[in-house]
N, C-alpha and C. Protein backbone atom coordinates (compact mmCIF):
# COMPACT_ATOMS: atom_id res chain seq x y z
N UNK A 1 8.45 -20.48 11.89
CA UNK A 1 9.14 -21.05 10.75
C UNK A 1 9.05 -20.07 9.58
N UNK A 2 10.27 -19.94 8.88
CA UNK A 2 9.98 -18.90 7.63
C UNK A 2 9.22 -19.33 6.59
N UNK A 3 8.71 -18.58 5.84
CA UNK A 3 7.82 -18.55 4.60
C UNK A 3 9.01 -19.02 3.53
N UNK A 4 8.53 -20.37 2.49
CA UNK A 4 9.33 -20.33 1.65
C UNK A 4 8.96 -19.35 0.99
N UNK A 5 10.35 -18.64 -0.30
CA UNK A 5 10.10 -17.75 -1.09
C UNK A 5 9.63 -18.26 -2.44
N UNK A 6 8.72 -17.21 -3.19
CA UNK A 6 8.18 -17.56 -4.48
C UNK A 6 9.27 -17.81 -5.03
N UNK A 7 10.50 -17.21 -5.38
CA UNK A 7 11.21 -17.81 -6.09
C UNK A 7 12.97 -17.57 -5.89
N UNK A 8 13.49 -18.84 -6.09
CA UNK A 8 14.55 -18.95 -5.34
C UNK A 8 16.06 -18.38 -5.59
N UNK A 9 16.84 -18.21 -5.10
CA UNK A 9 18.22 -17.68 -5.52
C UNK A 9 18.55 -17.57 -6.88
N UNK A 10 18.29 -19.06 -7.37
CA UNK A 10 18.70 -18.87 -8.80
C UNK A 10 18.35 -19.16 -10.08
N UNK A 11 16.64 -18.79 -9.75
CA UNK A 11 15.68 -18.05 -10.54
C UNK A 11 16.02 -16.45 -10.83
N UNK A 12 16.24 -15.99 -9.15
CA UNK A 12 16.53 -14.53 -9.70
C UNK A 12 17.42 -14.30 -10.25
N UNK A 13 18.85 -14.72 -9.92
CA UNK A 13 19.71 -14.72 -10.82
C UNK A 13 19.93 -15.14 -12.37
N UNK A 14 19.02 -15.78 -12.65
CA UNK A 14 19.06 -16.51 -13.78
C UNK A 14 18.30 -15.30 -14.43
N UNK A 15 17.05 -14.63 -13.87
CA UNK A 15 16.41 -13.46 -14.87
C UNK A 15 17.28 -12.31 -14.22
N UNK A 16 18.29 -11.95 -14.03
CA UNK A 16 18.85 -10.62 -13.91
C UNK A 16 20.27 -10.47 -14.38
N UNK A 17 20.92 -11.96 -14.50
CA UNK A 17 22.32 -11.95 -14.97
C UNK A 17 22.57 -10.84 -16.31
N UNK A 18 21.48 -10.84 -17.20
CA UNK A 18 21.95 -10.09 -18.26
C UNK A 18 21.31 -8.60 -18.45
N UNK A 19 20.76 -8.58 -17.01
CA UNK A 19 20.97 -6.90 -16.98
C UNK A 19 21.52 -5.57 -16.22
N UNK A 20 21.82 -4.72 -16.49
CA UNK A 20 23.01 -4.03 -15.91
C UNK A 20 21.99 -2.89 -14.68
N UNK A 21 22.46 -2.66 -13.85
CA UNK A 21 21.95 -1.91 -12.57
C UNK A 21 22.36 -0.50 -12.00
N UNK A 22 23.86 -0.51 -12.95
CA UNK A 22 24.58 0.35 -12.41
C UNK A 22 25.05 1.40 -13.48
N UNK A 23 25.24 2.80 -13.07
CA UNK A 23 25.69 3.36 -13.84
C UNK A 23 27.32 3.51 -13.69
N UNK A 24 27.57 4.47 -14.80
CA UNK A 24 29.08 4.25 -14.77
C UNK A 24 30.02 4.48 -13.54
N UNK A 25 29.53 5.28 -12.96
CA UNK A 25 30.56 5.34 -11.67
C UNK A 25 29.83 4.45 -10.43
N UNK A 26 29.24 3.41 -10.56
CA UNK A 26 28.86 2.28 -9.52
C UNK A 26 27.69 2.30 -8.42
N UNK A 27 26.83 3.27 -9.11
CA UNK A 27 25.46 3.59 -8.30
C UNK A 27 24.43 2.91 -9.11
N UNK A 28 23.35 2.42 -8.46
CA UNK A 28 22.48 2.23 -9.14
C UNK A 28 21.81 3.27 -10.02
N UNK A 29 21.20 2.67 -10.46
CA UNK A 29 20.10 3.55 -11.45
C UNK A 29 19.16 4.09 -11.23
N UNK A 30 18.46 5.45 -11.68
CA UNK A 30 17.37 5.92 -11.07
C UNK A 30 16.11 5.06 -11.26
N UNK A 31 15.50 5.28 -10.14
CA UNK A 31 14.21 3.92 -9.91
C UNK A 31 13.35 4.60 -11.47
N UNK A 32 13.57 6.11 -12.28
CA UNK A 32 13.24 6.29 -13.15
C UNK A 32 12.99 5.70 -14.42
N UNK A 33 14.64 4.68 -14.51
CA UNK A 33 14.75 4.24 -15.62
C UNK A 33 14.36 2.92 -15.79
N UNK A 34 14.31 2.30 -17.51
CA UNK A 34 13.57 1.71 -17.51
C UNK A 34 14.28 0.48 -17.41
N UNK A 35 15.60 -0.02 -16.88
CA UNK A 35 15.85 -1.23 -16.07
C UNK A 35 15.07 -2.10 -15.34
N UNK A 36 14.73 -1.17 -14.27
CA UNK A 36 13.40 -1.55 -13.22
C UNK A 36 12.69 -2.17 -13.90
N UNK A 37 11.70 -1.87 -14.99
CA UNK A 37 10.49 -2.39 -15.46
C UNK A 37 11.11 -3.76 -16.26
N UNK A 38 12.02 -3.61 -16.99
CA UNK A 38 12.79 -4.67 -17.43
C UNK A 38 12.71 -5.73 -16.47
N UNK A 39 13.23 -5.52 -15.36
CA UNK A 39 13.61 -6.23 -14.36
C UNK A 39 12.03 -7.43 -13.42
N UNK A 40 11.09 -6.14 -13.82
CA UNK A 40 10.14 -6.57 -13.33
C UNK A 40 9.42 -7.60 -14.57
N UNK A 41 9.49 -7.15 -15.43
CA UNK A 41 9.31 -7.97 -16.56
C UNK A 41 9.44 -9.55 -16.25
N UNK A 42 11.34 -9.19 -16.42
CA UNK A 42 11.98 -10.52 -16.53
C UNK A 42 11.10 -11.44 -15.11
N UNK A 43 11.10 -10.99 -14.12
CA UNK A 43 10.82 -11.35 -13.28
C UNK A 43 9.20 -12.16 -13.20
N UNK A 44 8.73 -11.77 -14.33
CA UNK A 44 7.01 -12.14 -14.46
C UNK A 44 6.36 -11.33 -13.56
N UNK A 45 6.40 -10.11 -12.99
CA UNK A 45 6.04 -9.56 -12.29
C UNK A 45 5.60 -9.90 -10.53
N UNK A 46 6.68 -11.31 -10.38
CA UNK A 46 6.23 -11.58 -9.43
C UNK A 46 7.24 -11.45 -8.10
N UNK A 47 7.83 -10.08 -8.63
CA UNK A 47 8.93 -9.61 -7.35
C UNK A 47 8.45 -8.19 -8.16
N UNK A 48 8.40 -6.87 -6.68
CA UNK A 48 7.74 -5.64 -7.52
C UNK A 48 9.82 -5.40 -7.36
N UNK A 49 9.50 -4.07 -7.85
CA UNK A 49 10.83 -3.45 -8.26
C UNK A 49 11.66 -2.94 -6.86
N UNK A 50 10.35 -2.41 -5.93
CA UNK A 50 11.31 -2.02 -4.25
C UNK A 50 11.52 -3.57 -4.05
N UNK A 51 11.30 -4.48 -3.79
CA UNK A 51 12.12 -5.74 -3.59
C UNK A 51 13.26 -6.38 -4.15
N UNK A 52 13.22 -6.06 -5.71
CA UNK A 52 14.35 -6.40 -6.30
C UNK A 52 15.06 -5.16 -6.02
N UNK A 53 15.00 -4.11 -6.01
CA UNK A 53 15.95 -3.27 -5.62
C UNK A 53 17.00 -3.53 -4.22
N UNK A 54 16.14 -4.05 -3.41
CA UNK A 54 16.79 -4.52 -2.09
C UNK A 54 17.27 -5.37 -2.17
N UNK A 55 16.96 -6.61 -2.52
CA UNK A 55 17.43 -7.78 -2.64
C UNK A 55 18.78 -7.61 -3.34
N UNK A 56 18.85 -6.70 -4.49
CA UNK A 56 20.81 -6.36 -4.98
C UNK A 56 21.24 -5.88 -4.02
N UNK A 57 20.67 -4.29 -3.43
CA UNK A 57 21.50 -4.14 -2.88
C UNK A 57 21.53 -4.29 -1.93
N UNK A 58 21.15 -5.07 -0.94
CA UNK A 58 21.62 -5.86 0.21
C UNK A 58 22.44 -7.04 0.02
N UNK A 59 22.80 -7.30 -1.53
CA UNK A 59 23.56 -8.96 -1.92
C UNK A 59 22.65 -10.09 -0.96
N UNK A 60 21.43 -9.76 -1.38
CA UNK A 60 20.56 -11.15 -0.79
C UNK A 60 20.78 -12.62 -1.21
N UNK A 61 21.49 -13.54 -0.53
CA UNK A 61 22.07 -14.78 -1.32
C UNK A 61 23.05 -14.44 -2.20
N UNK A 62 23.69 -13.83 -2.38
CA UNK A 62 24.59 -13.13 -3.20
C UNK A 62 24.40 -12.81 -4.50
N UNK A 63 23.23 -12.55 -5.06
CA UNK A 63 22.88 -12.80 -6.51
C UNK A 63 23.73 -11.42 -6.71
N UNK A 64 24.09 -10.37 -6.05
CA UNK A 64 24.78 -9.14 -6.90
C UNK A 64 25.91 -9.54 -7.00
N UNK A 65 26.53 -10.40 -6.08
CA UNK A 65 27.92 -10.76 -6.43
C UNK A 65 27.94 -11.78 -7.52
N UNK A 66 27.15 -12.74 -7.50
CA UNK A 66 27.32 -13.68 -8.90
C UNK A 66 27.11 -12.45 -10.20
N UNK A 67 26.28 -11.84 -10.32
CA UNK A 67 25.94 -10.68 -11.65
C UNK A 67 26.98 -10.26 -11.59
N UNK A 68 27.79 -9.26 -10.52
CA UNK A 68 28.74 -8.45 -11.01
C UNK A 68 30.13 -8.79 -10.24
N UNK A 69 30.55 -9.16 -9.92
CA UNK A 69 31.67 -9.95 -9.14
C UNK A 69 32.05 -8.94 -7.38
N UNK A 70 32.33 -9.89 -6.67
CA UNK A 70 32.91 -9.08 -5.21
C UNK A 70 33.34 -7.87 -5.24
N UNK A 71 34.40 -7.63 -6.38
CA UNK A 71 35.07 -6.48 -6.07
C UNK A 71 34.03 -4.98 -5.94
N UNK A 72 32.81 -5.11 -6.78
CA UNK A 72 32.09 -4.08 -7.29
C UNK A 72 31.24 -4.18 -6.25
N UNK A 73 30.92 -5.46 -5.76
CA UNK A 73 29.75 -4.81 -4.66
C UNK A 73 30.39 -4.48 -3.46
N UNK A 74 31.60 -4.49 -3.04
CA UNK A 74 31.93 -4.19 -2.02
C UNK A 74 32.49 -2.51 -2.29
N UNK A 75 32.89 -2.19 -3.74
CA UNK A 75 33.32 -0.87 -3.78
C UNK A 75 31.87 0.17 -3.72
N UNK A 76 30.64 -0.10 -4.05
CA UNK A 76 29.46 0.65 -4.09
C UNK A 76 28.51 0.22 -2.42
N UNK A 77 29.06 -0.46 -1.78
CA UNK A 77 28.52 -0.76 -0.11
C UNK A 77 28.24 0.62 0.11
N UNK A 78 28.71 1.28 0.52
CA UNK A 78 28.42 2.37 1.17
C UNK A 78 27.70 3.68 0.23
N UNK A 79 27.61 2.99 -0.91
CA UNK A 79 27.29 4.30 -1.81
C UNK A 79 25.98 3.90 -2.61
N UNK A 80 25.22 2.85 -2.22
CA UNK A 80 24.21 2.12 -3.01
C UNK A 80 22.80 3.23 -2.57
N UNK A 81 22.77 4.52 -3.41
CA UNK A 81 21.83 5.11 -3.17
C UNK A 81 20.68 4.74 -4.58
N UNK A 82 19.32 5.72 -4.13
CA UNK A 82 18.79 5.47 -5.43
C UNK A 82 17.83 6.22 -5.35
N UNK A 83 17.04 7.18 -6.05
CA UNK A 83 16.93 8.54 -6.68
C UNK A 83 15.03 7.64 -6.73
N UNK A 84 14.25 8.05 -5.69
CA UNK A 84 13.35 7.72 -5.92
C UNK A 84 12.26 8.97 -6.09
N UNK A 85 11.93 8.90 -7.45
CA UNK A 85 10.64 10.26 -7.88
C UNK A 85 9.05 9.75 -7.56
């Protein structure tokens, strides 16, 4: 049986709707910048940043498509890299 998750679809969505992931031409952001920590913030620290990173870009429950609409996550599918230092 699966593990429920700490927190659900739209918790995460609810702490990520108002922040941006992507740079201008539709890649994420370098794991450098300080989005991530934002992110982890919002999050109460209780998703680390390689999880929320996956969780967008895999459209886990669709929370990247509710944040940024279909058209964008399907144009960055194949291009969802990310610059890890």
């Amino acid at each position: 049986m699966p593990r429920i998750p700490t927190n659900s679809p739209n918790e995460i969505y609810e702490a990520l709707k108002e922040l941006w992931f992507l740079d201008n031409i539709g890649k994420f952001l370098p794991w450098i910048d300080d989005i991530w920590q934002k992110t982890i913030n919002a999050m109460q620290n209780k998703i680390s940043k390689d999880y929320i990173y996956l969780y967008l870009s895999k459209n886990r429950n669709d929370v990247f498509n509710r944040i940024y609409g279909v058209n964008t996550c399907k144009s960055i599918k194949n291009e969802s890299s990310i610059d890890i230092e």
